[in-house]
Protein backbone atom coordinates (compact mmCIF):
# COMPACT_ATOMS: atom_id res chain seq x y z
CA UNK A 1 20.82 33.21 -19.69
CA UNK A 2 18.14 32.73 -17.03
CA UNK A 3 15.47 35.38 -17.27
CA UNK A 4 14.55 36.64 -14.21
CA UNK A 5 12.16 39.41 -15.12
CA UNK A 6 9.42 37.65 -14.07
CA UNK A 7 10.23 37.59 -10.50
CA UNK A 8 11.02 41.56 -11.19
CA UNK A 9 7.78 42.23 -12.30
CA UNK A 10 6.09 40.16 -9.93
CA UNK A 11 8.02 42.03 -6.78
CA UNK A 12 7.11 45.30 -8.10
CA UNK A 13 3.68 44.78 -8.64
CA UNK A 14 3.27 43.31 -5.25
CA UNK A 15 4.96 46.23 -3.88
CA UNK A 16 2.43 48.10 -5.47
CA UNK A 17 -0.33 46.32 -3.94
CA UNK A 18 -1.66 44.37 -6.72
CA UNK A 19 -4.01 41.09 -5.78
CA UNK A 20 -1.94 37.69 -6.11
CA UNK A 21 -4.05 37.15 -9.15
CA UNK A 22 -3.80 39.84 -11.09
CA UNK A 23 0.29 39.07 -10.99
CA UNK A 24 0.15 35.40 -11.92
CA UNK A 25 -1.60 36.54 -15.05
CA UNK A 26 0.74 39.27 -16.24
CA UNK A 27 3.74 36.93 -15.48
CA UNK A 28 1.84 34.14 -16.85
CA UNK A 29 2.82 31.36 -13.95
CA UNK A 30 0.48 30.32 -11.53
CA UNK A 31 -0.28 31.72 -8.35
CA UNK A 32 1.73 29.61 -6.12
CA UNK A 33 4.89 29.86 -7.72
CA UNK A 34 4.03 34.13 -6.90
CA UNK A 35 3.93 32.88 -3.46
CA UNK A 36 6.85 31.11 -2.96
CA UNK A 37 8.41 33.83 -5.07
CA UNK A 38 7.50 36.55 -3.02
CA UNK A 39 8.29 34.39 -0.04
CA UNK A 40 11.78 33.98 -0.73
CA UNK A 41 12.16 37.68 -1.37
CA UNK A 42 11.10 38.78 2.33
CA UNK A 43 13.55 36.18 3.41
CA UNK A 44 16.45 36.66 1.17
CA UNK A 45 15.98 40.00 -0.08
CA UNK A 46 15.22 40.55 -3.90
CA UNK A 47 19.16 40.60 -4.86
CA UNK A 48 20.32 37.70 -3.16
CA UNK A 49 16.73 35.61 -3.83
CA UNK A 50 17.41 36.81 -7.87
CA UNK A 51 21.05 35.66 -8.13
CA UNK A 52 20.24 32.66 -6.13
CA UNK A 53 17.61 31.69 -8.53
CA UNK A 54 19.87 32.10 -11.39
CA UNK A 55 22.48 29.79 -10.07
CA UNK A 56 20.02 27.31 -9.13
CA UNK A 57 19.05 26.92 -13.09
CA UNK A 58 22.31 26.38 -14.12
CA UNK A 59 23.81 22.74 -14.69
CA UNK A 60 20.89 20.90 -13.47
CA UNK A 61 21.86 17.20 -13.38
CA UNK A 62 18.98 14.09 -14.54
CA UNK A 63 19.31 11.66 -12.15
CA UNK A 64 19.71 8.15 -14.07
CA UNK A 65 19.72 4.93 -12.27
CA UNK A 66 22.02 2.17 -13.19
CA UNK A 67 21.38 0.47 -16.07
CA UNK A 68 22.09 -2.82 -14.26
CA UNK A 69 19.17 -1.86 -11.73
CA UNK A 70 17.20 -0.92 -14.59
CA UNK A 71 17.50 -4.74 -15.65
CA UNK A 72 17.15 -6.26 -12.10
CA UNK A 73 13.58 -4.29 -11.85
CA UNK A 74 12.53 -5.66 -15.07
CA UNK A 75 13.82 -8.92 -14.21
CA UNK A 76 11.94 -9.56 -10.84
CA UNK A 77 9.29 -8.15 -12.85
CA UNK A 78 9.02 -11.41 -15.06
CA UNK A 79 10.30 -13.81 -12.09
CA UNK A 80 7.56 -12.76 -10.04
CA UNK A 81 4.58 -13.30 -12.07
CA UNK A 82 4.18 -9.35 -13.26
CA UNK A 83 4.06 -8.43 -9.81
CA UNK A 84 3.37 -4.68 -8.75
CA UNK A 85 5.71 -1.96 -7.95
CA UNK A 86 6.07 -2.46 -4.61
CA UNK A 87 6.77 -5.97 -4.86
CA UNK A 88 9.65 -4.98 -6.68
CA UNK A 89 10.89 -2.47 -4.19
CA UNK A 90 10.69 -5.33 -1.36
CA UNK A 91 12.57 -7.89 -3.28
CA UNK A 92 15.43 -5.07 -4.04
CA UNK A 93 15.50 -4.35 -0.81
CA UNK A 94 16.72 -8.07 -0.25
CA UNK A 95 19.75 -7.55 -2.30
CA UNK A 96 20.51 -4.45 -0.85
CA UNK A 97 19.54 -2.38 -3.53
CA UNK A 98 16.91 0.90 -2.37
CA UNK A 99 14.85 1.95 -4.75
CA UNK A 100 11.50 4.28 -4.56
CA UNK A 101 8.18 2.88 -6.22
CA UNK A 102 8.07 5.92 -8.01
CA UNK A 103 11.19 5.25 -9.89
CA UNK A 104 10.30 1.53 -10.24
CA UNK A 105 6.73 2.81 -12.02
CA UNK A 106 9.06 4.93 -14.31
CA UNK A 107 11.29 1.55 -15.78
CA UNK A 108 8.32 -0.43 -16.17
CA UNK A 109 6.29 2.39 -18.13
CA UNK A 110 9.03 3.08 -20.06
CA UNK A 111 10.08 -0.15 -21.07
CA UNK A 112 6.87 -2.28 -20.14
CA UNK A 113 2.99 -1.67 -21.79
CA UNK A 114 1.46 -1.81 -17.92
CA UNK A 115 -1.44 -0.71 -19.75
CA UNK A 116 -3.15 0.23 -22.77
CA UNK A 117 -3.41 4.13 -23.14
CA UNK A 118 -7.14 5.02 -22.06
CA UNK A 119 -8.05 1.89 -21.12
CA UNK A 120 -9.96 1.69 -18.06
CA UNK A 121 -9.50 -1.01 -15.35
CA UNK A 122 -11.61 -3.70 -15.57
CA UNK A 123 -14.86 -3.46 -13.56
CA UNK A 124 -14.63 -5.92 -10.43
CA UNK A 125 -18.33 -4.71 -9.49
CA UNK A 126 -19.54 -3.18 -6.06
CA UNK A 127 -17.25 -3.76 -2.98
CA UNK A 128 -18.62 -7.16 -1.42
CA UNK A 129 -20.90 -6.81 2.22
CA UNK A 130 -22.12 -9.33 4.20
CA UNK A 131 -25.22 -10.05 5.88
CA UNK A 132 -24.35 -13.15 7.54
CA UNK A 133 -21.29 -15.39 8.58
CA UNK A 134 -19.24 -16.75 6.27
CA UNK A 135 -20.24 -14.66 2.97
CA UNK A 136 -17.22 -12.85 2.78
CA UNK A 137 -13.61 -13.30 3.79
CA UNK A 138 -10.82 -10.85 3.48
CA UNK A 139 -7.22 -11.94 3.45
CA UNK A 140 -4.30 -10.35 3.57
CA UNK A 141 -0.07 -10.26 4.13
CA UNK A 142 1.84 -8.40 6.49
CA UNK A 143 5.77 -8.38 6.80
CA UNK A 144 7.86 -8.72 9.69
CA UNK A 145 11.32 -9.52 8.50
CA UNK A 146 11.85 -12.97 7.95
CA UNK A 147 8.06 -13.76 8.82
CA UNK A 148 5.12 -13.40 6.82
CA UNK A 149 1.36 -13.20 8.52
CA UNK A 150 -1.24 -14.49 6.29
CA UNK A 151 -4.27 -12.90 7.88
CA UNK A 152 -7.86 -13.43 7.27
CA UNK A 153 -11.24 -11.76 8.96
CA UNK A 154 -15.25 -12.69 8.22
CA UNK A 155 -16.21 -9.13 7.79
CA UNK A 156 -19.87 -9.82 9.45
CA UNK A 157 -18.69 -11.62 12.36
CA UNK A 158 -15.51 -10.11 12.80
CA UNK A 159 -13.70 -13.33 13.94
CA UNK A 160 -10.15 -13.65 12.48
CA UNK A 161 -7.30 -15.93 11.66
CA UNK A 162 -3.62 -15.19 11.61
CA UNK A 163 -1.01 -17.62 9.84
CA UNK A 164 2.87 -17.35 10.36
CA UNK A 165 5.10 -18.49 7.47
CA UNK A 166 8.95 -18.33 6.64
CA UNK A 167 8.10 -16.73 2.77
CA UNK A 168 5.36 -14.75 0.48
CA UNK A 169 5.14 -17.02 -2.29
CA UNK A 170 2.41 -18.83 -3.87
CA UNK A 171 2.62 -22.14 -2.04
CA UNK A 172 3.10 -20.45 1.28
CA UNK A 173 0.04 -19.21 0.19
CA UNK A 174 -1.94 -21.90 -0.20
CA UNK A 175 -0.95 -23.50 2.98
CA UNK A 176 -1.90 -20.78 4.67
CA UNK A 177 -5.15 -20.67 3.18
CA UNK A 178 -5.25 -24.33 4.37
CA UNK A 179 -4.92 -23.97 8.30
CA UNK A 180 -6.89 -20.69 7.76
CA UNK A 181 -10.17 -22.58 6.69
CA UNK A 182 -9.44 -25.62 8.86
CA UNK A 183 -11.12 -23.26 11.42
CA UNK A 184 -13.25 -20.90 9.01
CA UNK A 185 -15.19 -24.00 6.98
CA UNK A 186 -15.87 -22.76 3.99
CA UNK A 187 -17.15 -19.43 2.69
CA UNK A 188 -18.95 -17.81 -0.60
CA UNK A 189 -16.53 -15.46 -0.95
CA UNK A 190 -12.50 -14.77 -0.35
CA UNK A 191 -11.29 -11.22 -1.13
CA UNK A 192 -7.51 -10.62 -1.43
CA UNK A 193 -5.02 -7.99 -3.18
CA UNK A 194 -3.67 -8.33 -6.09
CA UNK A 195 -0.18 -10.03 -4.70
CA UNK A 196 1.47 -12.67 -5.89
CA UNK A 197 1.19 -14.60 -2.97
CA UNK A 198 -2.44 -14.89 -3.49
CA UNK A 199 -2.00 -16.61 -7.59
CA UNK A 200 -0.62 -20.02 -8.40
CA UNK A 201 -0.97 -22.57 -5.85
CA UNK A 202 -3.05 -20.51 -4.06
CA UNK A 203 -6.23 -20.09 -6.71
CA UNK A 204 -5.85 -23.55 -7.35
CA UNK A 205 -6.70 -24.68 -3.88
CA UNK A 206 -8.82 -21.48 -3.27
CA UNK A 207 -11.91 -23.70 -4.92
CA UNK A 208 -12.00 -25.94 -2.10
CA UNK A 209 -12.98 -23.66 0.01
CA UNK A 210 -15.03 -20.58 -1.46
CA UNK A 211 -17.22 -20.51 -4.19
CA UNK A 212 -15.31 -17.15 -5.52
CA UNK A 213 -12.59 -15.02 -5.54
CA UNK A 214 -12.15 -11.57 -5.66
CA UNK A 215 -9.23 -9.32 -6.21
CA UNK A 216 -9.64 -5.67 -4.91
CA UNK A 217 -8.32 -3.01 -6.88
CA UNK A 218 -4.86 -1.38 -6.41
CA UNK A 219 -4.43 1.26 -4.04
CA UNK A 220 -8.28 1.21 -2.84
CA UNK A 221 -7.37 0.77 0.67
CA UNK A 222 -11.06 1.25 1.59
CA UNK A 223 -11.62 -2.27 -0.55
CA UNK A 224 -9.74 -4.19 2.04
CA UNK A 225 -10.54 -1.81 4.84
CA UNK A 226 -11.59 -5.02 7.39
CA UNK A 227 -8.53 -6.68 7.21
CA UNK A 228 -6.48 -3.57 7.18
CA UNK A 229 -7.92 -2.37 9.58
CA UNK A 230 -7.07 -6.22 11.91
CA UNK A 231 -3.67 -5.80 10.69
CA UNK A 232 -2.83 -3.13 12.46
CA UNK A 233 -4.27 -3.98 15.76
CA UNK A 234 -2.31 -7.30 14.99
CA UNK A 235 0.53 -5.13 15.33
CA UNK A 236 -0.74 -2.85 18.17
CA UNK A 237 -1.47 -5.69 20.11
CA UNK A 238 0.19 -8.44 19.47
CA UNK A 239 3.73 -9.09 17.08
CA UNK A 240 4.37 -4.76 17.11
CA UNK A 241 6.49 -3.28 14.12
CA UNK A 242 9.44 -5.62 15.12
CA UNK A 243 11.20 -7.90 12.51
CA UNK A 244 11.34 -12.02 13.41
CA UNK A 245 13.74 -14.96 11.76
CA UNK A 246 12.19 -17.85 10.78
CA UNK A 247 13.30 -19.50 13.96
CA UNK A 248 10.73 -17.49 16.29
CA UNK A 249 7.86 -18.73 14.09
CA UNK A 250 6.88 -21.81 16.39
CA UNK A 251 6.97 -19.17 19.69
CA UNK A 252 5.38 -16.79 17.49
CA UNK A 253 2.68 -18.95 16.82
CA UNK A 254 2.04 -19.82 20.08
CA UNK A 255 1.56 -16.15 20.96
CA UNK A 256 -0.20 -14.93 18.32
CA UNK A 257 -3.08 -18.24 19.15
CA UNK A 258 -3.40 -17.34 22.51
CA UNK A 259 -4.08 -13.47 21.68
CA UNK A 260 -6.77 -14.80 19.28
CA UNK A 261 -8.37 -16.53 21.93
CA UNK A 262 -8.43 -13.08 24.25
CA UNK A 263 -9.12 -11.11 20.55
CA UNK A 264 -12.45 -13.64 20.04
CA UNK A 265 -13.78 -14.11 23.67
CA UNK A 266 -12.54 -11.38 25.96
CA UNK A 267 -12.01 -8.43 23.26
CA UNK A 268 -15.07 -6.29 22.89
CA UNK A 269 -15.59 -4.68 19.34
CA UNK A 270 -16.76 -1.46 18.82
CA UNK A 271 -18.14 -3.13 15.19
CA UNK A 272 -21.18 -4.66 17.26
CA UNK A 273 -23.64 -2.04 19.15
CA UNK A 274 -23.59 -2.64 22.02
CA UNK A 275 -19.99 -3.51 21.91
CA UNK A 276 -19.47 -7.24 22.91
CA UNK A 277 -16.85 -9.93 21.56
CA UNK A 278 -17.04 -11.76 18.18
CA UNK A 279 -18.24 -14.96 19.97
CA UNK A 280 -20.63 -13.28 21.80
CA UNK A 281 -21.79 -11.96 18.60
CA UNK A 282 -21.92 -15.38 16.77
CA UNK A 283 -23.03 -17.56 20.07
CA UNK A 284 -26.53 -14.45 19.78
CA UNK A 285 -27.35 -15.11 15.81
């Protein structure tokens, strides 16, 4: 039997004018659950609010997800190089299957060591800054159905790169990284996520063009805030929140070169002061 002489003695003392306080400790639950107590009373009634509480404790179902997605999580986990939660979510959502991160953190800690209890993640050392061109270079993927923009931004000059490609893999990767520093040169520094897209092929022809790499650390948005930051006025400006096929990437292209062109010479930035466009900016170093 559900007690409910909590919420009794809570309602009385209230009625009696007691601080919020003073009730959570004689009922011994915190003070917000007084609240919402007490707020379902003046909008119930005490009767109705009690007897709904006590059905609302009975037969309480766990939800369990299917075994068989249990095993497709924990697959894609090992066919996609370990790759993070989200990762997994996206390539469910392929095959039609919807899960939450949240629930695919829950498989893999249950069934997965993601990490060692107290262990701390390893230190990757100060966010990188840059003082002049070419010392650091942050790249980045975003999704739009079918196509995948590889971008990249030099975080002192501000000028920026975008790269369309049919998948997010390694070797898509790579060759993005290719045209990227066809225009770029070469650079001390390349910062990325942690995404598969930016392992495999892509470290090994990573050397070619920067003398390191660094990996910013999960869910510090504020690591990668210049390229995040690019992405969306990608977006804003340029491809929107639609989704493509592979078959607009060559007129996709085209339009996202010519907006770089207006983005590097016509485009003030509010990064310089006074505001003037990234070649401006590079043509006055």
């Amino acid at each position: 039997m559900v007690s409910v002489t909590p919420i009794r003695i809570a309602w009385e003392l209230h009625q009696a004018g007691q601080p919020i306080v003073y009730i959570a400790t004689r009922v011994e639950v915190h003070r917000s659950t007084v609240y919402r107590w007490l707020k379902e009373i003046r909008q119930r009634g005490i009767r109705d609010f009690l007897n709904h509480y006590r059905n609302a404790k009975k037969g309480r179902r766990q939800r369990k997800t299917h075994g068989y997605i249990v095993q497709r999580v924990l697959s894609i986990r090992r066919e996609h190089h370990d790759c993070c939660g989200a990762k997994i979510v996206y390539w469910l959502a392929k095959e039609g299957i919807e899960l939450s991160r949240s629930t695919v953190y829950r498989i893999l800690n249950k069934y997965l060591q993601l990490r060692a209890k107290g262990r701390r993640n390893r230190r990757r050392g100060p966010v990188p800054q840059a003082t002049c061109p070419r010392q650091v270079i942050q790249m980045d993927t975003v999704f739009f159905g079918e196509v995948y923009a590889f971008t990249a931004i030099d975080i002192y000059t501000r000028e920026a790169q975008v790269v369309l490609r049919p998948d997010l893999t390694a070797r898509e990767g790579a060759a993005a990284l290719q045209t990227i520093m066809s225009y770029f040169g070469s650079c001390q520094l390349i910062q990325t996520d942690g995404g598969s897209e930016f392992e495999g092929e892509f470290l090994e022809a990573l050397p070619e063009y920067a003398e390191r790499h660094r990996v910013a650390r999960p869910y510090r948005k504020n690591e990668q805030a210049y390229i995040e930051r690019f992405n969306r006025t990608v977006r804003h400006e340029c491809l929107g929140w639609l989704r493509y096929s592979i078959n607009d990437i060559p007129k996709l292209q085209a339009d996202v070169d010519r907006w770089l062109d207006y983005y590097h010479d016509v485009r003030p930035s509010m990064a310089f002061e006074p505001m003037k466009t990234p070649m401006e900016f590079v043509l006055a170093l």
